[in-house]
Structure formats: C-alpha cells, structure tokens
N, C-alpha and C. Protein backbone atom coordinates (compact mmCIF):
# COMPACT_ATOMS: atom_id res chain seq x y z
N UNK A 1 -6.03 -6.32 1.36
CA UNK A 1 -5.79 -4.89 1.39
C UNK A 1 -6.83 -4.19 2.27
N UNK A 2 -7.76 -4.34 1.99
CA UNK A 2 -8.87 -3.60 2.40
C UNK A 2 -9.11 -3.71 3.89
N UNK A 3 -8.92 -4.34 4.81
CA UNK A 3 -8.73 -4.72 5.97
C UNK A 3 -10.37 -4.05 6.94
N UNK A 4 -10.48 -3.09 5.99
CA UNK A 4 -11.84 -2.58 6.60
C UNK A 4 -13.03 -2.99 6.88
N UNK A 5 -12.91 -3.91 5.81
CA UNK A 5 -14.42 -4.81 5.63
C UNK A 5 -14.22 -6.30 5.49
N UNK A 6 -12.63 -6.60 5.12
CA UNK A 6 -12.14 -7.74 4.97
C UNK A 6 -11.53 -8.13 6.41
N UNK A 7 -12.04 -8.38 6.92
CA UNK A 7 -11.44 -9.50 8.29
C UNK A 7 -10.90 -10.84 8.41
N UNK A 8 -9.83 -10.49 7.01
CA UNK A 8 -8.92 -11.96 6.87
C UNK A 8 -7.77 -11.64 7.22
N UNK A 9 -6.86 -13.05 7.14
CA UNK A 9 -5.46 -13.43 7.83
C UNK A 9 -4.68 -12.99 6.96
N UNK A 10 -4.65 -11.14 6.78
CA UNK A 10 -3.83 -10.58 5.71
C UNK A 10 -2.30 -10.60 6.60
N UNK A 11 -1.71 -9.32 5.66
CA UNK A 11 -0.42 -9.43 6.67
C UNK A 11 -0.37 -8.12 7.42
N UNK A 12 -1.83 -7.86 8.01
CA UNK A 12 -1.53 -6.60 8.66
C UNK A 12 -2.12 -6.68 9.84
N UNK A 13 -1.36 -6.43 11.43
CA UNK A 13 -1.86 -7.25 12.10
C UNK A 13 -2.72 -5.91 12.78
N UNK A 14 -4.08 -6.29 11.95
CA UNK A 14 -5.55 -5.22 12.20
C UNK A 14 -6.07 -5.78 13.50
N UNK A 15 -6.98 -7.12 12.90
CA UNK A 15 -7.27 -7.27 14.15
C UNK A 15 -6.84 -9.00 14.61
N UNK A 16 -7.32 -9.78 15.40
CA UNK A 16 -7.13 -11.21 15.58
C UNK A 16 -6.93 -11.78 14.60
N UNK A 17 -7.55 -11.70 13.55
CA UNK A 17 -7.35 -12.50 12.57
C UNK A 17 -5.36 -12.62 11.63
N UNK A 18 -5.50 -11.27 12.06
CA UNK A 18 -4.39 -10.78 11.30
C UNK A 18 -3.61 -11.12 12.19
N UNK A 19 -3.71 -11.37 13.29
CA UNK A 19 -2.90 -11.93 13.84
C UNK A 19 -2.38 -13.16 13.77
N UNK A 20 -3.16 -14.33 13.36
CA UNK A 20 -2.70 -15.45 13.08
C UNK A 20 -2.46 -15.56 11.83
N UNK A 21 -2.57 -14.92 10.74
CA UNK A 21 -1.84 -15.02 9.62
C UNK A 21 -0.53 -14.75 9.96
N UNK A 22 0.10 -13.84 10.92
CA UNK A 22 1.42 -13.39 11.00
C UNK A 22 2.12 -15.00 11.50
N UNK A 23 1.37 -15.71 12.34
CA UNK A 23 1.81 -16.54 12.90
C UNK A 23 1.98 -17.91 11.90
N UNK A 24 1.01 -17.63 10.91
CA UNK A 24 1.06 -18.37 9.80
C UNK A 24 2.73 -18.42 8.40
C-alpha cells in the first residue's frame, strides 16, 4: 500500500520495482 516508503513489487506501477511485479 504504502508505496511511499515501501519500494516493493506491489501492484502499482510507482516506480521500477513495481514494475516487475506487474510483469510478475
């Protein structure tokens, strides 16, 4: 959720990371 401070492979494509969760 928090995407602010959390820089994981959520499903929101914030930043890079979130990007490969989508791809995930």
């Amino acid at each position: 959720e928090d995407d602010h401070h959390h820089h994981h492979h959520h499903h929101h494509g914030v930043g890079g990371g979130g990007g490969g969760g989508g791809g995930g």
